[in-house]
Every structure is written in C-alpha cells, then in structure tokens.
Protein backbone atom coordinates (compact mmCIF):
# COMPACT_ATOMS: atom_id res chain seq x y z
CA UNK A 1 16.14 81.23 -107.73
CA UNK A 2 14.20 83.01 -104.90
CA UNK A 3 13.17 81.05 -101.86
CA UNK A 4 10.49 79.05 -103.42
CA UNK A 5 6.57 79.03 -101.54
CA UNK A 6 3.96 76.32 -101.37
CA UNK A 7 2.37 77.88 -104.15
CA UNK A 8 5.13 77.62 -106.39
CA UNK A 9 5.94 74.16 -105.34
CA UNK A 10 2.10 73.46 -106.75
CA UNK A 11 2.63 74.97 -109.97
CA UNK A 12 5.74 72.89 -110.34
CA UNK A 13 4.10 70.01 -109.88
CA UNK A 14 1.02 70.60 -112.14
CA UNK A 15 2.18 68.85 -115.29
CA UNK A 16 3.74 65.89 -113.35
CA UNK A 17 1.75 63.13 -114.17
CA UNK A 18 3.74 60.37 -111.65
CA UNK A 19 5.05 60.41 -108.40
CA UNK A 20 7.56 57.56 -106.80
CA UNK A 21 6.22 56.40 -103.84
CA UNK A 22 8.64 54.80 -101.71
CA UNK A 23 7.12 52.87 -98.30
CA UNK A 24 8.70 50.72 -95.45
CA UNK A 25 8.30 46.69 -95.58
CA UNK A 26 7.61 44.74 -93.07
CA UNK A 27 10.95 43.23 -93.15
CA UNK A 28 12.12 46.76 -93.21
CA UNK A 29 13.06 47.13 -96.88
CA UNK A 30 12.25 50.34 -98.88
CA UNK A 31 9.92 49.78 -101.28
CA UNK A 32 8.84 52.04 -104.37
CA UNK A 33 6.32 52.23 -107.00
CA UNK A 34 5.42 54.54 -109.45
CA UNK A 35 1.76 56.32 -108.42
CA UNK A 36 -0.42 58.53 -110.55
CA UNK A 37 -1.64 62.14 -109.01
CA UNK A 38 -4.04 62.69 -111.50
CA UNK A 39 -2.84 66.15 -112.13
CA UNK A 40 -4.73 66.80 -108.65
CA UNK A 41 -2.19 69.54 -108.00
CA UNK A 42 -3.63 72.14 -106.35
CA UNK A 43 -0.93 71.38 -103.70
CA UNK A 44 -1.32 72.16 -100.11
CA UNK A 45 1.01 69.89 -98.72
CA UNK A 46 -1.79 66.99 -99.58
CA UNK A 47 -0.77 63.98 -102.00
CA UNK A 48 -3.86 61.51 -103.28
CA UNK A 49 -3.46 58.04 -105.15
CA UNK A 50 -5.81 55.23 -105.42
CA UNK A 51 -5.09 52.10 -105.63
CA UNK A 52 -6.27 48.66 -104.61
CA UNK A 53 -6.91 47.03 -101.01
CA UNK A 54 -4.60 44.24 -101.96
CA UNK A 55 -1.13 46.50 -102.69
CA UNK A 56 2.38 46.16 -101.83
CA UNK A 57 1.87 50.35 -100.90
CA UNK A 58 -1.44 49.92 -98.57
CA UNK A 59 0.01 46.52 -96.62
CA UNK A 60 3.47 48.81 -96.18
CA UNK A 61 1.38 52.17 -94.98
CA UNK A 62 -0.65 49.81 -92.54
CA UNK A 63 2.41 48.87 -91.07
CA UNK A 64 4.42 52.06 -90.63
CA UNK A 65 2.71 55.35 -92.45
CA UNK A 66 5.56 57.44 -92.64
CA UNK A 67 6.13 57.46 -96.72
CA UNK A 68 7.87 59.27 -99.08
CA UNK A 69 7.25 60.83 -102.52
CA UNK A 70 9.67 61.73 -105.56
CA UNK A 71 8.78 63.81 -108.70
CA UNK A 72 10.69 65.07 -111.41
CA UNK A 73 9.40 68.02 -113.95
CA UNK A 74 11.32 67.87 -117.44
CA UNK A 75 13.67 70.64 -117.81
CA UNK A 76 12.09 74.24 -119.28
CA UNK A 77 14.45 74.69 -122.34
CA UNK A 78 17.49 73.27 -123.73
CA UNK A 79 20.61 72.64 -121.34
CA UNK A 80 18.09 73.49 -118.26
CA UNK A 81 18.44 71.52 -115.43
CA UNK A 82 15.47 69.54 -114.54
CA UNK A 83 13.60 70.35 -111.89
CA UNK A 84 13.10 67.82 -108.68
CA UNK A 85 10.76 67.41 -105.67
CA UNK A 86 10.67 65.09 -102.57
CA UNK A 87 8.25 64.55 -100.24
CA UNK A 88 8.37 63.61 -96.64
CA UNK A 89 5.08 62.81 -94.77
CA UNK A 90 2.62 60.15 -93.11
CA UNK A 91 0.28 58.21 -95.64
CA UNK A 92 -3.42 57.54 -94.74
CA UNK A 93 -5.71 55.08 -95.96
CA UNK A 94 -9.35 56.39 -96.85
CA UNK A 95 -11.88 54.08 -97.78
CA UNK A 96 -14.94 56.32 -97.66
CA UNK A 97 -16.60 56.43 -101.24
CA UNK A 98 -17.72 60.32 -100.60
CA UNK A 99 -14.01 61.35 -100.26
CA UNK A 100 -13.70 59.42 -103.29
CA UNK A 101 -15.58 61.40 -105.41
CA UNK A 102 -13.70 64.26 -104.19
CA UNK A 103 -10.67 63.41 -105.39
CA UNK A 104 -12.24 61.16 -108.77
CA UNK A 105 -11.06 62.15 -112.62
CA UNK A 106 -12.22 61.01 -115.58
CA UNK A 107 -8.87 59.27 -116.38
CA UNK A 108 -9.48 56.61 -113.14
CA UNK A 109 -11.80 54.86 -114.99
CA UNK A 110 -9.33 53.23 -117.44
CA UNK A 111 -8.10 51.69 -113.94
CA UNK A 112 -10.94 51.28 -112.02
CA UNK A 113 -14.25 50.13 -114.35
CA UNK A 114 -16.63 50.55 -111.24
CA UNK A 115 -15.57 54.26 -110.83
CA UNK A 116 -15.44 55.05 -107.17
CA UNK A 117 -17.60 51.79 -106.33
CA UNK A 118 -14.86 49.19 -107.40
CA UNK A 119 -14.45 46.86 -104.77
CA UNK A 120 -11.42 47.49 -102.22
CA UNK A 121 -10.79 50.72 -103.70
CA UNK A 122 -8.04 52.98 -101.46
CA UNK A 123 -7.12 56.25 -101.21
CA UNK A 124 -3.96 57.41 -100.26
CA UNK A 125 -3.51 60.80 -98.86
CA UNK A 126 0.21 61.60 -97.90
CA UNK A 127 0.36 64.54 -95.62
CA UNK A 128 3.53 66.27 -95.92
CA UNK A 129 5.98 67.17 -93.27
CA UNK A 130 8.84 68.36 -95.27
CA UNK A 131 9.04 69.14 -99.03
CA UNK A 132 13.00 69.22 -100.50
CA UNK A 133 13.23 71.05 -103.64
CA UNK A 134 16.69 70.97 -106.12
CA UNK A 135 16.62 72.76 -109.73
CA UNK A 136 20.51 71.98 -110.50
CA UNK A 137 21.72 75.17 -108.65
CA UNK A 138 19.87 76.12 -105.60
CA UNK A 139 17.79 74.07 -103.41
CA UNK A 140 15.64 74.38 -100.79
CA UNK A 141 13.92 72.64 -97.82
CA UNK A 142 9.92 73.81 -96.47
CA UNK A 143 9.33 72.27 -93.35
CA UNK A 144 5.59 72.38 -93.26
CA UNK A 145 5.63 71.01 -89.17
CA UNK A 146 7.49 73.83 -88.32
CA UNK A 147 7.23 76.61 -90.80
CA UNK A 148 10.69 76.85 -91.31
CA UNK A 149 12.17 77.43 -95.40
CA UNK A 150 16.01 77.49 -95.86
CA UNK A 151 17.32 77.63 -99.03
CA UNK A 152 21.15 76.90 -100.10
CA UNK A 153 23.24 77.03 -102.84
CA UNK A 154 24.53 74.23 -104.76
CA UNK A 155 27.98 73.67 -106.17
CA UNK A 156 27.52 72.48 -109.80
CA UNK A 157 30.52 70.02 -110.64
C-alpha cells in the first residue's frame, strides 16, 4: 500500500458509522464510548459528535481535552485484513446552535426530538494531531502538527 493521504484516510472512513472515543477521568482513568459520526466524513482532520451536556465524554473533555478516536472499516473481500484508524487530537465543546445546523443529519433526530434546539445539546469537534493507520501489512502515521507521513512495514505473524 502506497503512503496513504488525508484524502484517502476520508474515503476510508466514509462508511464507518461509529467511532470509539476514549477520554481522560478525573481520577485519571481512560474512559471510552462508542460515538456516532454521522457519516460526516468529508475528513479534514475534523471529528463531530453530539451528545448531551450531562456526559461521561463532555465532563472528561472539560477536564483535560486531549482525546482519542478508534475506527475500524470491515475488511474489502474475503481473507482481507480489516482496515483500522486512530485518532490523536484535542476535543472542543461547541454549544452554538448555528454550528449545529452545520453539522445536523436527518438521522439525529431519532436521538435528539428537539433537533438542534434540545436542551444541553453538545458538539464535539476533535481536532486531530496525529492520525495512525494499520491495514494488516503496512501502516502508517500523518502527523497533521507537523506535516510529517512515515509509513512502515508490518511483520504478519
């Protein structure tokens, strides 16, 4: 596999529904929970989630905002490995309803029956520093802070 870009880290990522979100405690415990990206995907180094004022994720990202994300994309074919994604970055909490309807999809409203006016409504935007790719043979590191990409082969075992 060729050095992999942004751009093909995007397309990767556009049929995976879920992330894993994993945050710092207070107590300094790692804590994780499964978030939904909406198929929002256009991927520029920019994660969103919403979720509720009164979360686990937003009391952890007021407390330390460096987070991190993990997706995995199903394998292509038969006996393909599957393909997997981590995220390193700071989280941000947005409460301003006009960025919400940015970022709003149909599909929110299952979870949120006031649309972008449900009260205590949060974004989360993680901003990535570092994305870490692995597809079972090769993987690769893009360091968005510094614009560095390395790439290295894997032994399989």
């Amino acid at each position: 596999m060729a050095d992999l870009q942004l751009s093909d880290i995007s397309e990767k990522m556009r049929d995976i529904d879920f992330a894993i979100l994993s945050t710092r405690t207070s107590n300094g415990d790692i804590a994780a929970r499964p978030m939904s990206n909406n198929r929002q995907v256009e991927y520029d180094g920019d994660n969103f989630f919403f979720t509720n004022q009164d979360t686990g994720s937003v009391r952890d990202i007021t407390g330390d905002p460096s987070v991190g994300l993990a997706y995995q994309a199903k394998s292509g074919a038969l006996h393909m490995k599957p393909f997997f994604i981590t995220v390193e970055g700071k989280a941000e909490l947005i409460r301003d309803k006009a960025r919400f309807e940015k970022h709003w999809t149909k599909d929110l409203d299952d979870w949120f029956k006031e649309g972008f006016d449900t009260p205590g409504l949060v974004l989360i935007k993680v901003h990535a520093s570092r994305i870490h790719y692995w597809d079972g043979y090769r993987e690769g590191e893009i360091d968005l802070a510094g614009g560095v990409q390395i790439e290295r082969s894997v032994e399989i075992a």
